[in-house]
Structures are given as C-alpha cells and as structure tokens.
PDB file of N, CA and C in Angstrom:
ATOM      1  N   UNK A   1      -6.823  11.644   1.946  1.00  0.00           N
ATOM      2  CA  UNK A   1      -6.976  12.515   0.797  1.00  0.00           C
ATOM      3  C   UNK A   1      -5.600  12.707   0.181  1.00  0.00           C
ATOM      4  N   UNK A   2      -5.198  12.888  -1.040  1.00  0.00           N
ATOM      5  CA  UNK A   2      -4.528  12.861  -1.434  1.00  0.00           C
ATOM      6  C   UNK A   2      -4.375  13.713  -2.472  1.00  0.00           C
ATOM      7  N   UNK A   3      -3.502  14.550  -2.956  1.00  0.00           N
ATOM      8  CA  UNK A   3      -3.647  15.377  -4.097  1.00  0.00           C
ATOM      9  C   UNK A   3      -2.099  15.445  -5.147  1.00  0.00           C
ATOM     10  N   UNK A   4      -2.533  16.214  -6.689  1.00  0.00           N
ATOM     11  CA  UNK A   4      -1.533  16.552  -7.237  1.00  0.00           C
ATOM     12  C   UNK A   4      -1.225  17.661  -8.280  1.00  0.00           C
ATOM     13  N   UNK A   5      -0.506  18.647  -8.424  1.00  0.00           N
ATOM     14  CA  UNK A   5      -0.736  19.345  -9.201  1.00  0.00           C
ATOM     15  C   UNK A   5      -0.077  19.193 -10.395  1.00  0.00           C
ATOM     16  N   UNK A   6      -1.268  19.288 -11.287  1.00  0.00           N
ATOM     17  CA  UNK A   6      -0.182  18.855 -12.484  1.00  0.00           C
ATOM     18  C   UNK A   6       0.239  19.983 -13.658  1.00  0.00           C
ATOM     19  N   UNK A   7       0.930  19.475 -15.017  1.00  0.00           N
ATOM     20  CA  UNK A   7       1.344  21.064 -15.628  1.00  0.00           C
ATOM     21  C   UNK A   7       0.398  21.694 -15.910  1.00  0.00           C
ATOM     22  N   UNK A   8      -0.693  21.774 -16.332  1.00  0.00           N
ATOM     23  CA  UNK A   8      -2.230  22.646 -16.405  1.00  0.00           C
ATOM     24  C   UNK A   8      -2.462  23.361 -15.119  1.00  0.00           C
ATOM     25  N   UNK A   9      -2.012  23.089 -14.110  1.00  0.00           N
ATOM     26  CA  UNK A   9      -1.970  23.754 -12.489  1.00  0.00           C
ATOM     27  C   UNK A   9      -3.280  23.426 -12.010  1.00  0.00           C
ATOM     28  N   UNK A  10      -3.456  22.149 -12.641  1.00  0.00           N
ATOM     29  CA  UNK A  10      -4.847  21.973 -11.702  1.00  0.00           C
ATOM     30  C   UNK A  10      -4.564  21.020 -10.819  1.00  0.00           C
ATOM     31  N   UNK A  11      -5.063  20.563  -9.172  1.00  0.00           N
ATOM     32  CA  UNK A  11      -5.411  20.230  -8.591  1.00  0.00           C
ATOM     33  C   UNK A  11      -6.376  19.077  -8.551  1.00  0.00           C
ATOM     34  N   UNK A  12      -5.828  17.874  -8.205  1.00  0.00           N
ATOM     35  CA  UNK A  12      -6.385  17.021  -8.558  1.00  0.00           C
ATOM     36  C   UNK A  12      -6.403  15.947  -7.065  1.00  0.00           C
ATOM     37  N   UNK A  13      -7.306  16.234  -6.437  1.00  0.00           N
ATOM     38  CA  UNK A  13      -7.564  15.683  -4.966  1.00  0.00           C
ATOM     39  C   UNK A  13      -8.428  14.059  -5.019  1.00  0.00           C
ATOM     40  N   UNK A  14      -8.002  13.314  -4.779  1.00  0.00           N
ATOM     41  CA  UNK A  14      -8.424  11.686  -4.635  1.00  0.00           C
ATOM     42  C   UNK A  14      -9.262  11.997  -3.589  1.00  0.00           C
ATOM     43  N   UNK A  15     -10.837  11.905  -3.510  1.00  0.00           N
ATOM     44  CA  UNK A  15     -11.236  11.226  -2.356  1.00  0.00           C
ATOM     45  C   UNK A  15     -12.277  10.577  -3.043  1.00  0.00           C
ATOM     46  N   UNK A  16     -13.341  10.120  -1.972  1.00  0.00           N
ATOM     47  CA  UNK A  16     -14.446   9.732  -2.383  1.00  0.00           C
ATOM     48  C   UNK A  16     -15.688  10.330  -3.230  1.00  0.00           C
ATOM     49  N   UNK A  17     -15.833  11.213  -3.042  1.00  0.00           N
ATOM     50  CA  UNK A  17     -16.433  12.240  -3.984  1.00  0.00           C
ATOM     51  C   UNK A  17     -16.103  12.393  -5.366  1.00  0.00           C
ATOM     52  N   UNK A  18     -15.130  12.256  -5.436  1.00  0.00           N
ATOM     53  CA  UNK A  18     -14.070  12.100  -7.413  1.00  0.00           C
ATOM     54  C   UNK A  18     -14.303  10.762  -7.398  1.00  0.00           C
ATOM     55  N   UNK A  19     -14.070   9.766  -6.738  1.00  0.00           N
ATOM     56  CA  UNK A  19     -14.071   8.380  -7.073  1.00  0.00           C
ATOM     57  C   UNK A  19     -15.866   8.017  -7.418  1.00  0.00           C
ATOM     58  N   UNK A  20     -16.416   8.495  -6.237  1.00  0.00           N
ATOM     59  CA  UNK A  20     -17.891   7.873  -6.763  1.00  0.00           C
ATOM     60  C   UNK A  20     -18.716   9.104  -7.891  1.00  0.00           C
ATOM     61  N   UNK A  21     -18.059   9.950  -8.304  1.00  0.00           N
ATOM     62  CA  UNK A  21     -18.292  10.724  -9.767  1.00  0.00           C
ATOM     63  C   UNK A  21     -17.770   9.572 -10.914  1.00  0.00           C
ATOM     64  N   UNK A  22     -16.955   9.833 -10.831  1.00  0.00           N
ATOM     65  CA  UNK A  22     -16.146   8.990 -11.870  1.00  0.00           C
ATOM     66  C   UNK A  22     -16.702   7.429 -11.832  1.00  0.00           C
ATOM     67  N   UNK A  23     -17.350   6.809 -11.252  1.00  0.00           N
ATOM     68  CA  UNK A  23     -17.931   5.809 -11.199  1.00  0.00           C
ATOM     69  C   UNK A  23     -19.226   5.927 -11.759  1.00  0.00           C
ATOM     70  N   UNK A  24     -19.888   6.668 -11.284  1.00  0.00           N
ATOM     71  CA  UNK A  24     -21.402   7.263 -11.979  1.00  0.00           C
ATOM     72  C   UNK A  24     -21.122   7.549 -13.659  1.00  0.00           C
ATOM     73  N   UNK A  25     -20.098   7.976 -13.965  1.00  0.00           N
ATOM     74  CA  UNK A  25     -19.827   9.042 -15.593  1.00  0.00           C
ATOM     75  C   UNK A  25     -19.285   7.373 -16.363  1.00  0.00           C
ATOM     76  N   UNK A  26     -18.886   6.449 -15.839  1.00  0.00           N
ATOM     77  CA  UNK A  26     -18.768   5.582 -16.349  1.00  0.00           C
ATOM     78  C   UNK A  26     -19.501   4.598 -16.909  1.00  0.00           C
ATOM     79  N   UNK A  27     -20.664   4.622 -15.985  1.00  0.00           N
ATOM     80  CA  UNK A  27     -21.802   4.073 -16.193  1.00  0.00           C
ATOM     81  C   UNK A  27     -23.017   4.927 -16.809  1.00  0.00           C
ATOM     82  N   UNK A  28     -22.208   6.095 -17.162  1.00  0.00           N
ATOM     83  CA  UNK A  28     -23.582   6.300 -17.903  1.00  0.00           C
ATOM     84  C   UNK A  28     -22.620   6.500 -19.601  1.00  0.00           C
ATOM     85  N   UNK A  29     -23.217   6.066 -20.442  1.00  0.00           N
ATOM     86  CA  UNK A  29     -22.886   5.766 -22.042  1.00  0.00           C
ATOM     87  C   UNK A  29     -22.232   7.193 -22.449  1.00  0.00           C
ATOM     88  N   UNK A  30     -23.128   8.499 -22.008  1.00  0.00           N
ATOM     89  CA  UNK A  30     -22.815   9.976 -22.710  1.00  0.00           C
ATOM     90  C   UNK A  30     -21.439   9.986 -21.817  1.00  0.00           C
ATOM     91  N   UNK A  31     -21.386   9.568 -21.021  1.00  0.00           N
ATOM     92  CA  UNK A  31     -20.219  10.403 -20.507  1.00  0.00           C
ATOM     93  C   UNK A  31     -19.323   9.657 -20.207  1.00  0.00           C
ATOM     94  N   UNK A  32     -19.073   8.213 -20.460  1.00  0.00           N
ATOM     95  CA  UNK A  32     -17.870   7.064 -19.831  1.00  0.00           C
ATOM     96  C   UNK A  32     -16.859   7.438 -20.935  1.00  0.00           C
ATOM     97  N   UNK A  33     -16.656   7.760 -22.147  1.00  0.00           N
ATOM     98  CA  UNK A  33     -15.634   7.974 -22.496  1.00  0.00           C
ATOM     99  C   UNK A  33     -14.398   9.685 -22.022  1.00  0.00           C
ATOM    100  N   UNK A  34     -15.015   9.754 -21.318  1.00  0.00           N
ATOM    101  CA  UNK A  34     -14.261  11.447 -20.919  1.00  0.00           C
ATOM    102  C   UNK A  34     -13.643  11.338 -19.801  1.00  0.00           C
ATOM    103  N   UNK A  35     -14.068   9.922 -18.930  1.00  0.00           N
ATOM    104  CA  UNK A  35     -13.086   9.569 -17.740  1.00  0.00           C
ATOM    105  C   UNK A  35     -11.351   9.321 -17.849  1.00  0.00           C
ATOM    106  N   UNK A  36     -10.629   9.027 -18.905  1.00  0.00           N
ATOM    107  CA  UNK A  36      -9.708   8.503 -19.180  1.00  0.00           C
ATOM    108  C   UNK A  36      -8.367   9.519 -18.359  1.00  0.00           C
ATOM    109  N   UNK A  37      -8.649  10.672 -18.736  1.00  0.00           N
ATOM    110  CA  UNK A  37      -7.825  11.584 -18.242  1.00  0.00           C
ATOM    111  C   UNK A  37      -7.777  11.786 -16.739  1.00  0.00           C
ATOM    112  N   UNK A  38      -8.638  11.896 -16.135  1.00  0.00           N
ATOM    113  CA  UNK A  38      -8.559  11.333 -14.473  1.00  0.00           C
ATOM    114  C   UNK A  38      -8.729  10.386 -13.898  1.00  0.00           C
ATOM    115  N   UNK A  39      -9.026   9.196 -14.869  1.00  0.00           N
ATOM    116  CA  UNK A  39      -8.230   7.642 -14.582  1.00  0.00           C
ATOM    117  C   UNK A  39      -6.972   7.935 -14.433  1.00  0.00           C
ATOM    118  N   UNK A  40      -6.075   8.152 -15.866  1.00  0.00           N
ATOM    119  CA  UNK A  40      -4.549   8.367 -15.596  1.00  0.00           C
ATOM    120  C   UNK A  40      -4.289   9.467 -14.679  1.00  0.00           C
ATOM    121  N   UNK A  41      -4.971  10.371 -14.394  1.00  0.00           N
ATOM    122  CA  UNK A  41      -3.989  11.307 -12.971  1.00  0.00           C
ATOM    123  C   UNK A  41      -4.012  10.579 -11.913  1.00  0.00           C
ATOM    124  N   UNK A  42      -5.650   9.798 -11.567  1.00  0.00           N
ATOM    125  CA  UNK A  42      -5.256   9.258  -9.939  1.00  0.00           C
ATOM    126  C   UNK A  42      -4.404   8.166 -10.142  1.00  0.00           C
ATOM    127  N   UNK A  43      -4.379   7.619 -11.030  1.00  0.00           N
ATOM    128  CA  UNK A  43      -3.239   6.192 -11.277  1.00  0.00           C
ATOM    129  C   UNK A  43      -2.213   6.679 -11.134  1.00  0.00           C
ATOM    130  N   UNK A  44      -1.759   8.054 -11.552  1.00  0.00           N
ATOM    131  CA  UNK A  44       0.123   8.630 -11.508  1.00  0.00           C
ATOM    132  C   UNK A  44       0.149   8.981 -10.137  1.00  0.00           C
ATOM    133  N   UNK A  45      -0.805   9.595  -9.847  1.00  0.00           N
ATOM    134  CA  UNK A  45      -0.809   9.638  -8.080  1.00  0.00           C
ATOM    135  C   UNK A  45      -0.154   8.698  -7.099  1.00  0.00           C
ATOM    136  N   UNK A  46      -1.241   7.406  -7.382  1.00  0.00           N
ATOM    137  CA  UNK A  46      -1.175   6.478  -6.803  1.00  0.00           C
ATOM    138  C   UNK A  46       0.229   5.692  -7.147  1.00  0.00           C
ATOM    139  N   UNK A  47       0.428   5.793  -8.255  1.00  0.00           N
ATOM    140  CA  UNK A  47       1.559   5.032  -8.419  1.00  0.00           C
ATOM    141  C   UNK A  47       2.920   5.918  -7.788  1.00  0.00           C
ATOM    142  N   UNK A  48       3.065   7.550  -7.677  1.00  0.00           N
ATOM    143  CA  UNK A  48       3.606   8.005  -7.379  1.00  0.00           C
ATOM    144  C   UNK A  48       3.659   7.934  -5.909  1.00  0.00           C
ATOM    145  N   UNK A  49       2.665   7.489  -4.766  1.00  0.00           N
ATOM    146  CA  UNK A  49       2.970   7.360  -3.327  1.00  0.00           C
ATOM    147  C   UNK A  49       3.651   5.991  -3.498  1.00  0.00           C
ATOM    148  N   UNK A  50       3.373   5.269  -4.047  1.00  0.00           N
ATOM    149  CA  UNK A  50       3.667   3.863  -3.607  1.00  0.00           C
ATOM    150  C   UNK A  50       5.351   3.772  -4.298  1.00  0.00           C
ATOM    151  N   UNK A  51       5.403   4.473  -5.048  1.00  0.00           N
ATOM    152  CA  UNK A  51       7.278   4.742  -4.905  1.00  0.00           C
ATOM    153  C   UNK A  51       7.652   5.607  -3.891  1.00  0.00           C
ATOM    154  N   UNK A  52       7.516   6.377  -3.695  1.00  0.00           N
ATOM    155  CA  UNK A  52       7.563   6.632  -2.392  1.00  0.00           C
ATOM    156  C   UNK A  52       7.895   6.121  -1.215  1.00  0.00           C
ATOM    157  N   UNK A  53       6.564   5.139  -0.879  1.00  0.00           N
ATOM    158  CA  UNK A  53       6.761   4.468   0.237  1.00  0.00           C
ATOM    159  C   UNK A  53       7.576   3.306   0.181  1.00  0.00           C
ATOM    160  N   UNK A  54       7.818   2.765  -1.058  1.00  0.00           N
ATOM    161  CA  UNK A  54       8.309   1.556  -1.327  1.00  0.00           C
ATOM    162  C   UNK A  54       9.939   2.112  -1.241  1.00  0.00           C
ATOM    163  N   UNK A  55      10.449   3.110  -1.764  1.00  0.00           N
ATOM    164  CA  UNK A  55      12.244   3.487  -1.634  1.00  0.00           C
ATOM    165  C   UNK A  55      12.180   4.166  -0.215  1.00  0.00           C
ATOM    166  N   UNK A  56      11.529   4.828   0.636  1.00  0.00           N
ATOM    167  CA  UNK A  56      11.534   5.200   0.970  1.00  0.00           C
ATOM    168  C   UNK A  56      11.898   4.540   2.749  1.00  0.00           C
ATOM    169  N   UNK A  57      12.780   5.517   3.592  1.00  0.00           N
ATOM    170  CA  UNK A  57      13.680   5.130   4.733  1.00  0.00           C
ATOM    171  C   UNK A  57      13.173   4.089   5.961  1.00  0.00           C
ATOM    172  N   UNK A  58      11.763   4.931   6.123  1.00  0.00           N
ATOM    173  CA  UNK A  58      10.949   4.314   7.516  1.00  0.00           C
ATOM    174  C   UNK A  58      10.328   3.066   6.818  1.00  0.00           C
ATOM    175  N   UNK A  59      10.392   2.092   8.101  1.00  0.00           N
ATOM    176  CA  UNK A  59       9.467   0.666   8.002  1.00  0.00           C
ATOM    177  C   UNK A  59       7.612   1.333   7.403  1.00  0.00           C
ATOM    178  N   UNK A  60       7.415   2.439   8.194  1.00  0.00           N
ATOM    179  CA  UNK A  60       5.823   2.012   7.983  1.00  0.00           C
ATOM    180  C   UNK A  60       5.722   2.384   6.638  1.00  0.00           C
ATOM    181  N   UNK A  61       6.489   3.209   5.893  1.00  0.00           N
ATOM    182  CA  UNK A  61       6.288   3.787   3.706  1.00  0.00           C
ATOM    183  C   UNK A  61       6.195   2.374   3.592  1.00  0.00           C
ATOM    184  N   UNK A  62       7.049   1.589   3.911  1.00  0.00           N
ATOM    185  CA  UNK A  62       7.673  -0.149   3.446  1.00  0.00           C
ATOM    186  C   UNK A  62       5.901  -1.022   3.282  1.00  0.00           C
ATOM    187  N   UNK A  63       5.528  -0.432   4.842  1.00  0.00           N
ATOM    188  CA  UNK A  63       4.121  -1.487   4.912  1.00  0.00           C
ATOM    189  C   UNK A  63       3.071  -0.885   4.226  1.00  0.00           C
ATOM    190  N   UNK A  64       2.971   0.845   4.091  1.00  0.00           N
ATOM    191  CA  UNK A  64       2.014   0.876   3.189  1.00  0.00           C
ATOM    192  C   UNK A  64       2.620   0.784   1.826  1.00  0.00           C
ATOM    193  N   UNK A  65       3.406   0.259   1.289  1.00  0.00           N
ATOM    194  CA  UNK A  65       4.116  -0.120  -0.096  1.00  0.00           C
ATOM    195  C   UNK A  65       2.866  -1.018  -0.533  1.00  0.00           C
ATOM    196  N   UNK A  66       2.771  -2.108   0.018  1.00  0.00           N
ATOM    197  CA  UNK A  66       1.958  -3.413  -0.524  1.00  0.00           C
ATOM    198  C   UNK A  66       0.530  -2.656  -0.506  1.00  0.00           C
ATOM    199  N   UNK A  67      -0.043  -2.082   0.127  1.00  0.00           N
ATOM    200  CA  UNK A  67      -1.239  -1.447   0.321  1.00  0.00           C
ATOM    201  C   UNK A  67      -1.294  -0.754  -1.250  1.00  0.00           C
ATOM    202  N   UNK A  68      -0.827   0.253  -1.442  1.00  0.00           N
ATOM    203  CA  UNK A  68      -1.069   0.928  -2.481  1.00  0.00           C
ATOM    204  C   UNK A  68      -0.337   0.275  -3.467  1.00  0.00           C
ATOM    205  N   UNK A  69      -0.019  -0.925  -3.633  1.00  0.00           N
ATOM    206  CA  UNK A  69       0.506  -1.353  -4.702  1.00  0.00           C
ATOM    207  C   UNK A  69      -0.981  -1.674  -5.587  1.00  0.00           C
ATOM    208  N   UNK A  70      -1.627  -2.805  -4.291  1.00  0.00           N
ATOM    209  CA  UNK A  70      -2.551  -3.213  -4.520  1.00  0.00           C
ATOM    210  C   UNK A  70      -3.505  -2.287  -5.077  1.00  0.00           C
ATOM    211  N   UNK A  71      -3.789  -0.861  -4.884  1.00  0.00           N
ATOM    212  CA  UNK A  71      -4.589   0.185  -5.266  1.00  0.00           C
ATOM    213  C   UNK A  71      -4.558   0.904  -6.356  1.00  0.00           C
ATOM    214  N   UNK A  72      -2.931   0.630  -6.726  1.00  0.00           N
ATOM    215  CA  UNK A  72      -2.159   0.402  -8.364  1.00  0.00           C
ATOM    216  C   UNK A  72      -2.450  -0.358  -9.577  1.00  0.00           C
ATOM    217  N   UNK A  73      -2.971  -1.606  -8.781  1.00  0.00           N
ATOM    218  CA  UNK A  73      -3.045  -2.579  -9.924  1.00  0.00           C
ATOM    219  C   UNK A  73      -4.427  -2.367  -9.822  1.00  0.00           C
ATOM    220  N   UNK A  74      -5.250  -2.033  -9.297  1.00  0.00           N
ATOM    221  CA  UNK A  74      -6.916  -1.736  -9.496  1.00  0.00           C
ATOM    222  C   UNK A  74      -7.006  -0.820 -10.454  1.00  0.00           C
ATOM    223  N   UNK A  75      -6.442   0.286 -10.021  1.00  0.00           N
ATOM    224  CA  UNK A  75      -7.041   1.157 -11.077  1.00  0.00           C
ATOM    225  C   UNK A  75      -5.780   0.932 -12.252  1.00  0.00           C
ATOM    226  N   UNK A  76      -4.686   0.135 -12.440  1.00  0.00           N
ATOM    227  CA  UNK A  76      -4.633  -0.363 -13.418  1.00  0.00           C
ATOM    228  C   UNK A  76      -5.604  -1.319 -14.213  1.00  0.00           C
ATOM    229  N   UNK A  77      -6.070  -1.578 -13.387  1.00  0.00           N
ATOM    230  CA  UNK A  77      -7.272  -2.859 -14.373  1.00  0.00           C
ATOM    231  C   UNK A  77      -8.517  -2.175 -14.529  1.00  0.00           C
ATOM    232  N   UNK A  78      -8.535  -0.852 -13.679  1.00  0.00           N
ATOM    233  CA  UNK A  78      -9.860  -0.023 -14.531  1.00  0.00           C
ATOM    234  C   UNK A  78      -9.338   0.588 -15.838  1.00  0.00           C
ATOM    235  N   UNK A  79      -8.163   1.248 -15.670  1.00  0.00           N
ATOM    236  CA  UNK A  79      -8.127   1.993 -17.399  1.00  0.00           C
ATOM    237  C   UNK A  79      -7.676   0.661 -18.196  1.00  0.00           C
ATOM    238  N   UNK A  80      -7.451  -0.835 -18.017  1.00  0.00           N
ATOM    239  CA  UNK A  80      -7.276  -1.993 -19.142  1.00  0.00           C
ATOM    240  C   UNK A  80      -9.012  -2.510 -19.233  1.00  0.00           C
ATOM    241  N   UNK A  81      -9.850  -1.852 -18.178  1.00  0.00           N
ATOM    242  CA  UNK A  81     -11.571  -2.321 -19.151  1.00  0.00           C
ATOM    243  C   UNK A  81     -11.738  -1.342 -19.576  1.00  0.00           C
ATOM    244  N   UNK A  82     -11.461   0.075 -19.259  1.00  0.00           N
ATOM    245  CA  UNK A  82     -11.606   1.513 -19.962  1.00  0.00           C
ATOM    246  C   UNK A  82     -10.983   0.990 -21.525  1.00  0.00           C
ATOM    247  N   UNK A  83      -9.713   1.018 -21.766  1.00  0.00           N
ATOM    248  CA  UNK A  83      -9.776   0.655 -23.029  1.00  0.00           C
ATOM    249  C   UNK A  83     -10.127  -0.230 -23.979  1.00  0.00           C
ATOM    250  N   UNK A  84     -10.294  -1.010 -23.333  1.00  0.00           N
ATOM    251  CA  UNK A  84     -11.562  -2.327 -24.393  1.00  0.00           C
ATOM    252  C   UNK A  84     -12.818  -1.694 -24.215  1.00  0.00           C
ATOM    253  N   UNK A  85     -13.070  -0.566 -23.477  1.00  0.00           N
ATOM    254  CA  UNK A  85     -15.090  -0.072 -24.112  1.00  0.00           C
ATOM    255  C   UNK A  85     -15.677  -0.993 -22.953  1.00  0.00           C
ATOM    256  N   UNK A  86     -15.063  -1.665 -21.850  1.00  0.00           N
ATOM    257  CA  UNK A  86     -15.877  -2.178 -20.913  1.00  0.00           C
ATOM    258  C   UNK A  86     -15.974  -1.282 -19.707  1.00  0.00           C
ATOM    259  N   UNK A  87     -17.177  -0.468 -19.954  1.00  0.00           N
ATOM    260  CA  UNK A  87     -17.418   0.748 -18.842  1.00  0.00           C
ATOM    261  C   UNK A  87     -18.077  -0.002 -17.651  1.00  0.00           C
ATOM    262  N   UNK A  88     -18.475  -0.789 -17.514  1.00  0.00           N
ATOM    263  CA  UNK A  88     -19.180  -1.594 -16.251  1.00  0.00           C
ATOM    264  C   UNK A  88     -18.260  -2.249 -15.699  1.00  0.00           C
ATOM    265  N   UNK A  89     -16.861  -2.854 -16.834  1.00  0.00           N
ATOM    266  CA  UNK A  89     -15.996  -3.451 -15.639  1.00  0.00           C
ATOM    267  C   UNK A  89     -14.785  -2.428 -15.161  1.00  0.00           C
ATOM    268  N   UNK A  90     -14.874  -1.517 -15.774  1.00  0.00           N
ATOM    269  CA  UNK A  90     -14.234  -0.279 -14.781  1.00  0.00           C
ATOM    270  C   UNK A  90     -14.759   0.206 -14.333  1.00  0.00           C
ATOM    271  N   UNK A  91     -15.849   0.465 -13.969  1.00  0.00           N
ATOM    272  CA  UNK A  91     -16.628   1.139 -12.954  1.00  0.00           C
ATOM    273  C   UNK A  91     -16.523  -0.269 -12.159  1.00  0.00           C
ATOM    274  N   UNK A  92     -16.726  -1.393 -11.876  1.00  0.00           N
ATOM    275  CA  UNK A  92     -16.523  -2.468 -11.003  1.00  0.00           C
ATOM    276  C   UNK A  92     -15.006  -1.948 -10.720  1.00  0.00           C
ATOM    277  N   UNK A  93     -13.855  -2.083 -11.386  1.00  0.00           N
ATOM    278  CA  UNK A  93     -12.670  -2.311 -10.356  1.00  0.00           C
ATOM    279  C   UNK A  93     -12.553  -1.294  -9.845  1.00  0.00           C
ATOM    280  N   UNK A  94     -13.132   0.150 -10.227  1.00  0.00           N
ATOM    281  CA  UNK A  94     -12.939   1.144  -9.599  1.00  0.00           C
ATOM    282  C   UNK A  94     -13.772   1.193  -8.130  1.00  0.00           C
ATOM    283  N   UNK A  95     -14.880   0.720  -8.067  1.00  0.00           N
ATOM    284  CA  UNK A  95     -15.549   0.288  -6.798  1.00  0.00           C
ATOM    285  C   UNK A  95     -14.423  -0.636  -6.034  1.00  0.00           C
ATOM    286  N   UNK A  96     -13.839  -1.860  -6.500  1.00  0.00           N
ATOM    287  CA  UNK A  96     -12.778  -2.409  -6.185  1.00  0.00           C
ATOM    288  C   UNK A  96     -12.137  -1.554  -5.082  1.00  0.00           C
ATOM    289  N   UNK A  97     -11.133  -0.504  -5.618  1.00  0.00           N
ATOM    290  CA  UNK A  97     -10.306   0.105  -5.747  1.00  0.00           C
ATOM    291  C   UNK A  97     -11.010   0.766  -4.406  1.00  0.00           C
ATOM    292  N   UNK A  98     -11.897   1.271  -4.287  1.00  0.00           N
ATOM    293  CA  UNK A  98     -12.675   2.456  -2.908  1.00  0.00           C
ATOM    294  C   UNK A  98     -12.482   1.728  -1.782  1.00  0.00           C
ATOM    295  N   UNK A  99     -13.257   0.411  -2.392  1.00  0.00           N
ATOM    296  CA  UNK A  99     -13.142  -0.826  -0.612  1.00  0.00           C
ATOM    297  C   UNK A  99     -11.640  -1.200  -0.213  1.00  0.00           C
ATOM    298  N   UNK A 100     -10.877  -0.820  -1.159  1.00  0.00           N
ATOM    299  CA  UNK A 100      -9.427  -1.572  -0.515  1.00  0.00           C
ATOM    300  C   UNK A 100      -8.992  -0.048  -0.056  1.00  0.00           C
ATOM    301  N   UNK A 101      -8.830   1.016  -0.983  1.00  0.00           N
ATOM    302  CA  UNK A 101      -8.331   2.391  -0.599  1.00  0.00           C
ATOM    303  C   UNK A 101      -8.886   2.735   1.164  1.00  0.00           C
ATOM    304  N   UNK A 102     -10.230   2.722   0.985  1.00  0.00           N
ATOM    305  CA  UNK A 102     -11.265   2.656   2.370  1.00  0.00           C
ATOM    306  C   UNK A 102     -10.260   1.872   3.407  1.00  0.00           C
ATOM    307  N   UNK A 103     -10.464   0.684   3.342  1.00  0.00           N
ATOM    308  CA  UNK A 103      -9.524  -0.148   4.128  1.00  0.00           C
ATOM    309  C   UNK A 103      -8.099   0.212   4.742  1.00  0.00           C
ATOM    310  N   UNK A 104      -7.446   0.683   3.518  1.00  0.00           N
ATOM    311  CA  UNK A 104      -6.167   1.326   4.070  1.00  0.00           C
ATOM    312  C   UNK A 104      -6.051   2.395   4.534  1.00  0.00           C
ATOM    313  N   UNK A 105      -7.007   3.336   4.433  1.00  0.00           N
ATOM    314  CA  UNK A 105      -7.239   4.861   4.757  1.00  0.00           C
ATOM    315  C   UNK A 105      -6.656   5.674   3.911  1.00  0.00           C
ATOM    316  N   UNK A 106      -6.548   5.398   2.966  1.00  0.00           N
ATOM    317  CA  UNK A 106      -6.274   6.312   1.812  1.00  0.00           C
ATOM    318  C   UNK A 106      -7.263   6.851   1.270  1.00  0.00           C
ATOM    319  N   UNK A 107      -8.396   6.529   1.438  1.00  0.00           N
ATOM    320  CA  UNK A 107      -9.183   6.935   0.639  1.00  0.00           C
ATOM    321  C   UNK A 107     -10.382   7.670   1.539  1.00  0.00           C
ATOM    322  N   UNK A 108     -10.930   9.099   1.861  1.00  0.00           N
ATOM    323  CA  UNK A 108     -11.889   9.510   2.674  1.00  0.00           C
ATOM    324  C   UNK A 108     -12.852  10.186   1.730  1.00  0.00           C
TER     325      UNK A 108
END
C-alpha cells in the first residue's frame, strides 16, 4: 500500500480497491473521462518511489528500482490511451499495471 498527501490534503492510498475502481470508471463512457486526476497522482507516486529507490543507499531500493520503473511506464501508457479517448486501452494497461504491481508486492 502506498500513499500520498497532496496540496488539497487529501490522501491518496494505491491499492487494489482504487486500482480496480478506476478500471471499472474507465470502462464505463459516463465516467472514463474524470479518471485523469488520479491517473496523474498514482503515476507521481509511483514515479516518486522509484526515485527513491533508484538514488537511494541500500542494494535492495536499487532492485526494486527496475520493478517500479516498470510500473511507471504502465501507467505511463495508461494516461498516453487516456489521452487519445482510448478508455479500453487504459483500462487494459492499467490491469497491466495490477499483475506486475501484484508481482512485486506493491500493490495489495
């Protein structure tokens, strides 16, 4: 699980529950355009551990570096079908994105 607070002071917790919402709201027409804004928080998230682990002192930040890089460029390639209007292929990389997160244990 993972979280962040941002300047609005809200709380913004990554797990599976936000991910398979946000997967559902994508796929449905009324509501896939309103995802964009917590596309970009878990992406600053995500991109924000993986600097982290990547500058960061200990070997194991180093090994999960490549892990969440990879979890970077997913939900980078969900908000690049988010903005072409392809809500099915961001809701696909965002499914993407669960099985690899899952995998690494980032994601509960």
């Amino acid at each position: 699980m993972t979280s962040l607070q941002d300047k609005d002071n809200e709380m913004l917790i990554i797990n599976k529950d936000l991910v398979d919402s946000l997967q559902r709201r994508l796929l449905n027409p009324d509501e896939a355009g309103q995802c964009r804004r917590q596309l970009e928080r878990t992406l600053g998230i995500k991109e924000t551990l993986f600097w982290r682990a990547d500058v960061g002192p200990c070997s194991i930040g180093r090994a999960m570096s490549a892990n969440l890089f990879g979890e970077v460029r997913l939900l980078e390639a969900t908000l690049e079908a988010f903005d072409t209007g392809d809500y099915r292929e961001a809701a696909s990389s965002l499914e993407e994105f669960v099985h690899q997160a899952e995998r690494n244990g980032s994601l509960q």
